[in-house]
Protein backbone atom coordinates (compact mmCIF):
# COMPACT_ATOMS: atom_id res chain seq x y z
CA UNK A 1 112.16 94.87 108.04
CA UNK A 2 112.97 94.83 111.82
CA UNK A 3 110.22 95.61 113.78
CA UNK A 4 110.38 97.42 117.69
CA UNK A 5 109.73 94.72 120.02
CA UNK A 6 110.04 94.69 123.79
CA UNK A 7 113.21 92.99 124.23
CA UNK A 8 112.73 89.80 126.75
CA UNK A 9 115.58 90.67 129.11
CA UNK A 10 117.99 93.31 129.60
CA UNK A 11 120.54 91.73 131.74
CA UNK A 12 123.40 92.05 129.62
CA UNK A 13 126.68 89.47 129.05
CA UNK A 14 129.88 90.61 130.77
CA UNK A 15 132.32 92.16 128.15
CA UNK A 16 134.75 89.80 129.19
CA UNK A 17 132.37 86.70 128.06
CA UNK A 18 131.42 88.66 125.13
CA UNK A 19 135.11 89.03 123.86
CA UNK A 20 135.74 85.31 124.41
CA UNK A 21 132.51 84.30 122.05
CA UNK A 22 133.77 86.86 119.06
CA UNK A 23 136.93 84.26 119.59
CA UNK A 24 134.88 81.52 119.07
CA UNK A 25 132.81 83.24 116.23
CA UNK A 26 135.91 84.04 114.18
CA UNK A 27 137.79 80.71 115.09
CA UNK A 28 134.42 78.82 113.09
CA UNK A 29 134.56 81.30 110.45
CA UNK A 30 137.85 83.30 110.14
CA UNK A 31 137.00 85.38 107.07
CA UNK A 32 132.78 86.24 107.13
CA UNK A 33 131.39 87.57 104.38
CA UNK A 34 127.63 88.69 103.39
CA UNK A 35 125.86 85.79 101.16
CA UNK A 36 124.65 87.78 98.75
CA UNK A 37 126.61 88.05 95.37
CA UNK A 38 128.30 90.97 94.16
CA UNK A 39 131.34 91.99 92.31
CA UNK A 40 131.52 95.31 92.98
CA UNK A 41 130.52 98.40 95.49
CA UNK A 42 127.28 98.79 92.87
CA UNK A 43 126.37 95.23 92.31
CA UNK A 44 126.59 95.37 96.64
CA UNK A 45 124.49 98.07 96.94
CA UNK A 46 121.67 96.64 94.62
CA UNK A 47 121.63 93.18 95.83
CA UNK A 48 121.12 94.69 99.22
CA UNK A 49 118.36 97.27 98.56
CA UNK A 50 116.52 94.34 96.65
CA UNK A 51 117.43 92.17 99.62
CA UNK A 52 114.40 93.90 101.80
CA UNK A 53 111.75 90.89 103.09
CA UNK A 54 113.50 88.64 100.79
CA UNK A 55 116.03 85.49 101.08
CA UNK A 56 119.63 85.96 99.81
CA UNK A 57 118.75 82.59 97.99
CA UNK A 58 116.13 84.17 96.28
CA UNK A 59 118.30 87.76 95.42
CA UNK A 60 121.20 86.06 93.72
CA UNK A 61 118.83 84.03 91.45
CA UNK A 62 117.39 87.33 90.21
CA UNK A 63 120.56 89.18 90.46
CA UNK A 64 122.07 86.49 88.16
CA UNK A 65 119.60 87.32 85.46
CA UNK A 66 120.01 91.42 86.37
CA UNK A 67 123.40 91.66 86.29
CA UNK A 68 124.12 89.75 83.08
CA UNK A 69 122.47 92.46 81.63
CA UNK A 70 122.90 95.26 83.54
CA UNK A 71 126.03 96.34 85.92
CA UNK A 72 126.37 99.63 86.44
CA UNK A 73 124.42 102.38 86.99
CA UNK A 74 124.11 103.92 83.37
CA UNK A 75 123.62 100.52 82.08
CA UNK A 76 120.96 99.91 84.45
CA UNK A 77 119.10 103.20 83.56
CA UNK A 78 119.25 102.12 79.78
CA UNK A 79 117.52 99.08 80.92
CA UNK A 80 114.37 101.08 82.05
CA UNK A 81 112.50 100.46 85.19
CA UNK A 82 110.46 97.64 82.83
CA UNK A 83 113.83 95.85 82.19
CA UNK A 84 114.52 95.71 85.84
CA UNK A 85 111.21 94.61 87.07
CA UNK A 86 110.89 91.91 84.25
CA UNK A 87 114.58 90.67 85.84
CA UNK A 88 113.35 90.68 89.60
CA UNK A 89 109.91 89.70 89.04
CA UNK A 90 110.88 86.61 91.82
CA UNK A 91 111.31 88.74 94.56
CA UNK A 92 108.74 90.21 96.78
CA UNK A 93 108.07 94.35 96.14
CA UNK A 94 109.89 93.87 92.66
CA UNK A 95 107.97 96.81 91.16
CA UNK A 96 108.61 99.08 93.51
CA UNK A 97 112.37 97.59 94.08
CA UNK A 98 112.77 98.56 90.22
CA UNK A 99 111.81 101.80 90.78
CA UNK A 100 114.08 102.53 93.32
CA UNK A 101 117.36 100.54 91.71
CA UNK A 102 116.43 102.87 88.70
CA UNK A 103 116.09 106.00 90.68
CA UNK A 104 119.21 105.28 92.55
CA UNK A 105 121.30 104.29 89.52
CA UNK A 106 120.19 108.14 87.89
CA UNK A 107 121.35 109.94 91.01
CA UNK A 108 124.58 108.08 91.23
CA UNK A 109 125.13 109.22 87.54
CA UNK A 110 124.05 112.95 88.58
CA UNK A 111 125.37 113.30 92.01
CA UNK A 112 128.36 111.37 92.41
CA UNK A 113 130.08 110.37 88.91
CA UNK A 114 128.39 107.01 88.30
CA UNK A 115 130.04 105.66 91.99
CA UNK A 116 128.87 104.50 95.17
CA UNK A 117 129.62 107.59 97.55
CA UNK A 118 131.62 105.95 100.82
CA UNK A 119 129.45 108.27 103.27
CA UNK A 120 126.96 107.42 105.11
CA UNK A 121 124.58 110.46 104.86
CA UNK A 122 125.32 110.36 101.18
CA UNK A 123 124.02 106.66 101.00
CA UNK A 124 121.08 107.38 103.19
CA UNK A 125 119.76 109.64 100.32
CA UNK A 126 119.45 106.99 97.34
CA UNK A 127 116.47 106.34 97.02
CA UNK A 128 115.42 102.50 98.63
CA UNK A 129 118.27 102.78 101.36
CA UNK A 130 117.77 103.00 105.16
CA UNK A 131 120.10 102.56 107.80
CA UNK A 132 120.91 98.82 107.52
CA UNK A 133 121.83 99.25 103.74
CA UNK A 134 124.67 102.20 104.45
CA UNK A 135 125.55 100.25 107.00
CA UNK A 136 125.98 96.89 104.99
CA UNK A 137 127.92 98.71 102.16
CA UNK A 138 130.32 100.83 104.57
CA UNK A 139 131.15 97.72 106.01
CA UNK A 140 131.28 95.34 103.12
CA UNK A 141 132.18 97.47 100.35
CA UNK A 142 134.69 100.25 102.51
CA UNK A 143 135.66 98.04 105.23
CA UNK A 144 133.77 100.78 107.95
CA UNK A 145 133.26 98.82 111.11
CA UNK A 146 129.47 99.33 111.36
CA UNK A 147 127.08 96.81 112.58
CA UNK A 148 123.31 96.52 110.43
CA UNK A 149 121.40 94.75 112.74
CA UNK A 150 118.30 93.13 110.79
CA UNK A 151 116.01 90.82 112.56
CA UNK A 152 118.68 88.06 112.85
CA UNK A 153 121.04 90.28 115.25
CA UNK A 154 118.15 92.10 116.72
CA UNK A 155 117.14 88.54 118.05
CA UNK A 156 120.73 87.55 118.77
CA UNK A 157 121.23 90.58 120.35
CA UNK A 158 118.44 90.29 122.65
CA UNK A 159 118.52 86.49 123.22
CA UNK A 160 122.22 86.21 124.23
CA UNK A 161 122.19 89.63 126.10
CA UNK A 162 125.38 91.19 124.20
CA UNK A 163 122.95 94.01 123.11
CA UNK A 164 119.57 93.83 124.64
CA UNK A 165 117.33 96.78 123.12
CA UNK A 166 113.71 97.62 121.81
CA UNK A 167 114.73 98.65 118.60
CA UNK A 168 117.16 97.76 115.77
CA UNK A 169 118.87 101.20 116.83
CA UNK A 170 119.52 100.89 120.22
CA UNK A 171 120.79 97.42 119.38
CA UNK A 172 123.15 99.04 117.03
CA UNK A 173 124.17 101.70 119.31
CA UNK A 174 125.07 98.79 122.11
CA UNK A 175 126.73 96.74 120.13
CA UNK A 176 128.83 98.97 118.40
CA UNK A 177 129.90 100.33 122.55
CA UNK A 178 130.00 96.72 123.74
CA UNK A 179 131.47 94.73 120.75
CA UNK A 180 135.56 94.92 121.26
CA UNK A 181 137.45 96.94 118.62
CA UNK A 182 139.30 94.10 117.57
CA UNK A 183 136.01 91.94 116.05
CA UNK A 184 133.77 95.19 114.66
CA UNK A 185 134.66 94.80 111.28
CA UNK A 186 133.48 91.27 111.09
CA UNK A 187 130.30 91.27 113.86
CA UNK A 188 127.85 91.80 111.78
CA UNK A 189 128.21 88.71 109.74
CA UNK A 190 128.94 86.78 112.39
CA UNK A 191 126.13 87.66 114.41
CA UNK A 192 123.79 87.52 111.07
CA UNK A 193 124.96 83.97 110.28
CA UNK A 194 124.40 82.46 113.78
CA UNK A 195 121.36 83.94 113.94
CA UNK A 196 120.77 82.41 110.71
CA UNK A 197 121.88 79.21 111.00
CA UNK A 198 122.24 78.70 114.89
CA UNK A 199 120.25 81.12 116.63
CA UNK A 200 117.08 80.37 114.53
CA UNK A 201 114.19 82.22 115.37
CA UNK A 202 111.51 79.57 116.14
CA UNK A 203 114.23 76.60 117.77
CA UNK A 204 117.54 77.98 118.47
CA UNK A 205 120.14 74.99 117.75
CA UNK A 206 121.80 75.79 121.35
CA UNK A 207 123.37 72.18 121.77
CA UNK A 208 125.21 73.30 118.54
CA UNK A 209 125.99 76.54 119.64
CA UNK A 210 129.91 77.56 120.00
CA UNK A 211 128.29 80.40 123.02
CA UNK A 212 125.58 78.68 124.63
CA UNK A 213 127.82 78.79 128.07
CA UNK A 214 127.96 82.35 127.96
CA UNK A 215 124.12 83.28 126.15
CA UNK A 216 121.79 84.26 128.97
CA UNK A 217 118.78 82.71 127.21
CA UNK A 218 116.31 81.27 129.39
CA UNK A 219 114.55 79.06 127.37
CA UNK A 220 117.48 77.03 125.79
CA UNK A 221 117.20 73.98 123.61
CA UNK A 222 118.52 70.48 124.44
């Protein structure tokens, strides 16, 4: 969960700058894609609700297990909110995460055929999904340019001034009117993985950073 937090600046990059690091970005990693297994718009939107205050490590070890014996949603509610938990019993809130991938697997059945539902509003109502879910689905299930912002692009977003904000919305809402058309579809991986593995959150790696020049950071790393 991304908590509001008083962002440490808002000066903000140029757009011009900003363009050239989404260069940069994609030139590192041409083709970015979420870390989490799935193989298919379902398996996506599982691994991501159960994804909540845990590691993607962790999720694909327990999705490994889950998904071997239960892929889509009617198979899933045949496995009983038991079966689930006893599957994800690694991860943090499993009980409650079983509840909710049970839930959500009966109202896909009910409400929408047995399919993931490429609408936001739609997603928004399963039960377990917020914001940063739909958005994570639209974008890596429907190929929607949206933008989650969890707490690695909230920091990244704040830290390098390309979308300085209090909260993961506003965030969202400036990065989505700052990022150029042209790199949307692929921002928010590439802002989750530097964050991630660049941009950490207690010593940011900035001599190995491909933006450094351009991040407005005061308190840079050697």
């Amino acid at each position: 969960m991304v908590v509001s937090v008083k962002a440490k600046s808002t000066r903000k990059m140029r757009l011009d700058r900003m363009a050239i690091c989404f260069e940069r970005l994609a030139a590192n990693q041409p083709e970015p894609k979420t870390e989490l297994d799935f193989f298919s718009s379902y398996t996506l939107l599982v691994a991501v609700v159960l994804s909540a205050q845990a590691t993607d490590v962790g999720v694909n070890r327990a999705t490994r297990r889950l998904f071997a014996a239960a892929s889509t949603p009617a198979q899933m509610v045949a496995l009983g909110v038991d079966g689930i938990s006893h599957h994800i019993r690694t991860i943090g809130l499993f009980n409650t995460k079983a509840r909710n991938v049970h839930r959500l697997s009966e109202v896909l059945i009910a409400d929408h055929g047995g399919t993931v539902p490429e609408d936001r509003a739609a997603l928004e109502a399963l039960p377990g999904v917020g914001r940063k879910t739909a958005n994570v689905v639209l974008n890596e299930a429907f190929g929607h340019p949206t933008i989650a912002v969890d707490t690695h692009i909230f920091r990244v977003g704040n830290r390098t001034g390309m979308a300085p904000g209090k909260t993961p919305e506003r965030v969202e809402r400036e990065l989505l009117r700052r990022v150029p058309d042209k790199w949307k579809l692929g921002a928010h991986h590439w802002l989750i993985l530097h964050g991630r593995y660049v941009c950490k959150a207690r010593k940011p790696d900035c001599g190995a950073c491909r933006i450094s020049d351009f991040c407005l950071y005061k308190d840079k790393t050697a």
